[in-house]
Protein backbone atom coordinates (compact mmCIF):
# COMPACT_ATOMS: atom_id res chain seq x y z
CA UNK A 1 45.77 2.82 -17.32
CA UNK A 2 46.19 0.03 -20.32
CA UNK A 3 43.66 -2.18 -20.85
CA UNK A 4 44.52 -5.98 -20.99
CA UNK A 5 42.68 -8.54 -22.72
CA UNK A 6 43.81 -11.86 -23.53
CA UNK A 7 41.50 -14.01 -25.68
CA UNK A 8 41.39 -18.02 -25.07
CA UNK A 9 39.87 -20.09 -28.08
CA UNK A 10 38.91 -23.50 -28.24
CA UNK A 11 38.53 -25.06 -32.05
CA UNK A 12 38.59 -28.31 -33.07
CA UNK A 13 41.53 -29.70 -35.23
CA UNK A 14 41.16 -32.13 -37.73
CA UNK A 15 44.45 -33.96 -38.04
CA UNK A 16 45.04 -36.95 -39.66
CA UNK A 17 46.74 -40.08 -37.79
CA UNK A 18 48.85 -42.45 -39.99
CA UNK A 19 47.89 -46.18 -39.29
CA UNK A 20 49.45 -48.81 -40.90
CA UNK A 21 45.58 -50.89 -40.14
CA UNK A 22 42.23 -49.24 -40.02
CA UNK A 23 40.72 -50.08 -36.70
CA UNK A 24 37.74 -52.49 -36.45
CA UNK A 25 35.48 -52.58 -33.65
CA UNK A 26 34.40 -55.95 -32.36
CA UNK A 27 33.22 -55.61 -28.96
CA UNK A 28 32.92 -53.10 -26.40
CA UNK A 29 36.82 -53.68 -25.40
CA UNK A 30 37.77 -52.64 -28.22
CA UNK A 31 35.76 -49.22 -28.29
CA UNK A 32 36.51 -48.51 -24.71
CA UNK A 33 40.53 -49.46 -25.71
CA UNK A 34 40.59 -46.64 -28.53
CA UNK A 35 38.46 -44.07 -26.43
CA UNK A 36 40.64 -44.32 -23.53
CA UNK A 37 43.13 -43.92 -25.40
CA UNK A 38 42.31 -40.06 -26.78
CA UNK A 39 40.07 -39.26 -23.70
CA UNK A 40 40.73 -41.58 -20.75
CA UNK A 41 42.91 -39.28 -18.46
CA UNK A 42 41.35 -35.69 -19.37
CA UNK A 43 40.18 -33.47 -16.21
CA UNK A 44 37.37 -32.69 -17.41
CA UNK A 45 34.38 -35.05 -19.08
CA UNK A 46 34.68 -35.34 -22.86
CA UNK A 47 32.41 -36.75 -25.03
CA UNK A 48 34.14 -38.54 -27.83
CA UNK A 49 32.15 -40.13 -31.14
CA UNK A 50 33.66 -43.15 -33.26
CA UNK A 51 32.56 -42.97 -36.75
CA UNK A 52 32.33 -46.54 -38.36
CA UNK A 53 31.79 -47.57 -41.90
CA UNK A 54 29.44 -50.63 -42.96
CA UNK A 55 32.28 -53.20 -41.91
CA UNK A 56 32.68 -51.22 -38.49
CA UNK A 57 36.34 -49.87 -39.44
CA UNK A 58 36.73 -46.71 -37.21
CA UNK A 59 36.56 -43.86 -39.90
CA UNK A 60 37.26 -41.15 -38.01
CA UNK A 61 36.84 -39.54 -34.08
CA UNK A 62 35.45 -36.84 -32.73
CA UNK A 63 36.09 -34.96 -29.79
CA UNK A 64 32.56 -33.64 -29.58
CA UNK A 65 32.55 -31.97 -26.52
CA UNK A 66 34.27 -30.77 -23.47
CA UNK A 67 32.54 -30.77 -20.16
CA UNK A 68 33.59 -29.73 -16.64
CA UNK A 69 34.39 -31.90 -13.69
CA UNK A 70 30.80 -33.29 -13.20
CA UNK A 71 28.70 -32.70 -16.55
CA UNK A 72 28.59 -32.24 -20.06
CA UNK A 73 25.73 -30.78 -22.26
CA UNK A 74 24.97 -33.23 -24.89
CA UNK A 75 23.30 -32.04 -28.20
CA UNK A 76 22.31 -34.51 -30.88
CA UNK A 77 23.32 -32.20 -34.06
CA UNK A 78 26.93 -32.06 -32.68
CA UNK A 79 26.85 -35.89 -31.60
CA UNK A 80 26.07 -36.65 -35.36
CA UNK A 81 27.55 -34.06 -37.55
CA UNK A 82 31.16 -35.60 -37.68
CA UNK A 83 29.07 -39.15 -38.77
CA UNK A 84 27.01 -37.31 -41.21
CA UNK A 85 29.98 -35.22 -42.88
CA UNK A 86 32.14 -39.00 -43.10
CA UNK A 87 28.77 -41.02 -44.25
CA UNK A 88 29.00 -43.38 -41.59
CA UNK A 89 26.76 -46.28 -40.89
CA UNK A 90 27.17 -46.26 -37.25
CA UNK A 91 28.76 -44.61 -34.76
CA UNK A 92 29.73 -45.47 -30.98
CA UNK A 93 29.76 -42.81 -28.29
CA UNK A 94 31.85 -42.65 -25.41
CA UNK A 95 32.61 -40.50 -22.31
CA UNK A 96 34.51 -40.37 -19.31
CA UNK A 97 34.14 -39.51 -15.55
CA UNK A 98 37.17 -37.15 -14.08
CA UNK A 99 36.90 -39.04 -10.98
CA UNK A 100 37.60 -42.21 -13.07
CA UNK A 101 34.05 -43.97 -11.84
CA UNK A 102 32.41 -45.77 -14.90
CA UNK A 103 29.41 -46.17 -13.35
CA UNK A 104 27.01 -44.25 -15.41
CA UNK A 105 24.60 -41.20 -13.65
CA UNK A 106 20.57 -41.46 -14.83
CA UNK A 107 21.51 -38.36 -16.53
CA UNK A 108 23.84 -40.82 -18.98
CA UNK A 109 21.56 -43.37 -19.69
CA UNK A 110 19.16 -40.57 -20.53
CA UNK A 111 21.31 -39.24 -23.11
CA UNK A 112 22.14 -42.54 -24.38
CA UNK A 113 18.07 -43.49 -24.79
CA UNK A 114 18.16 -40.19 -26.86
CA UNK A 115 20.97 -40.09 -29.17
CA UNK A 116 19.77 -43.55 -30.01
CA UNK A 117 16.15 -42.32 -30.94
CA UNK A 118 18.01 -39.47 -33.04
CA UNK A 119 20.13 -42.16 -34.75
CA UNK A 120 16.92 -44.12 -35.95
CA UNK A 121 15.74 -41.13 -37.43
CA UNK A 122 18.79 -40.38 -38.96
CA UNK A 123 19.58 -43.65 -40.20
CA UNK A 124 23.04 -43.92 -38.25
CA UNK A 125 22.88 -46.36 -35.63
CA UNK A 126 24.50 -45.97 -32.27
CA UNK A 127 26.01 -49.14 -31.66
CA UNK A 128 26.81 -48.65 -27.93
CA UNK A 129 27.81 -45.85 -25.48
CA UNK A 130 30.90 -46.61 -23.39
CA UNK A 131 32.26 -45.02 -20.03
CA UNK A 132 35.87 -45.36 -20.02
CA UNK A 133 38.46 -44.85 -17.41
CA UNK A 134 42.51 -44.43 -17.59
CA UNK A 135 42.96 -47.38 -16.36
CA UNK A 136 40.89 -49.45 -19.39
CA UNK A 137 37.97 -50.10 -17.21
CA UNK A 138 34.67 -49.41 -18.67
CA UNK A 139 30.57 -49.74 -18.70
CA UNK A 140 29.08 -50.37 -21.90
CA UNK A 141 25.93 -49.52 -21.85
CA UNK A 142 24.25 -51.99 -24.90
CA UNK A 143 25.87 -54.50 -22.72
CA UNK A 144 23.90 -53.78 -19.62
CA UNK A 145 20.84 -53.36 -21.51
CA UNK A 146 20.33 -49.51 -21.95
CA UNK A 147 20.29 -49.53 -25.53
């Protein structure tokens, strides 16, 4: 008998979008607004990172992690190695929920308490961390008071 084996791999891709503008983030709309756009609708939860410069221009985004239907493991070093390698000043994290539910577990606002604590020592500040939804609802969590 002939043995099989099929290999799946997962990398990331850098690819570069053309823009005729650079994005700048204002308000929590407007984070949610480019983070549903790239992860809104996946089936599983992603964890998505939006590098911004001193003037809060998006710099670049970073799929940092794919989940499964319920969780994702979140680790610091990954959260802040895209912001690190494009010497951002901030950076805004984001995630969403397959079942579409912005309403964020403990387990979020845990990470979120966290990544904050790392960004302090780092010297990149997490400027909010947004659920987000297909349908352009989302939770901001500075807004609610979690950060």
């Amino acid at each position: 008998m002939e043995k099989v084996y099929e290999v799946v791999s997962i990398k990331q891709v850098i690819k570069e979008v053309e823009a005729t503008d650079t994005f700048v983030v204002r308000s929590p709309q407007d984070a949610a607004y480019v983070a549903a756009h790239f992860i809104g609708d996946d089936d599983r939860e992603v964890l998505f990172v939006m590098c911004l410069n001193t003037k809060n221009r998006i710099v670049a985004v970073h799929r940092c992690h794919v989940g499964g239907l319920n969780a994702s493991i979140v680790m610091p070093r990954e959260v802040f190695k895209s912001a690190i390698l494009n010497n951002s000043a901030s950076i805004i994290v984001s995630h969403q929920h397959p079942s579409q539910d912005v309403t964020p577990s403990r387990e979020d606002i845990d990470v979120t308490r966290r990544l904050v604590e790392c960004g302090r020592i780092l010297g990149i500040d997490v400027l909010d961390h947004v659920i987000v939804n297909a349908s352009a609802e989302f939770y901001s969590m500075k807004e609610k008071g979690h950060l």
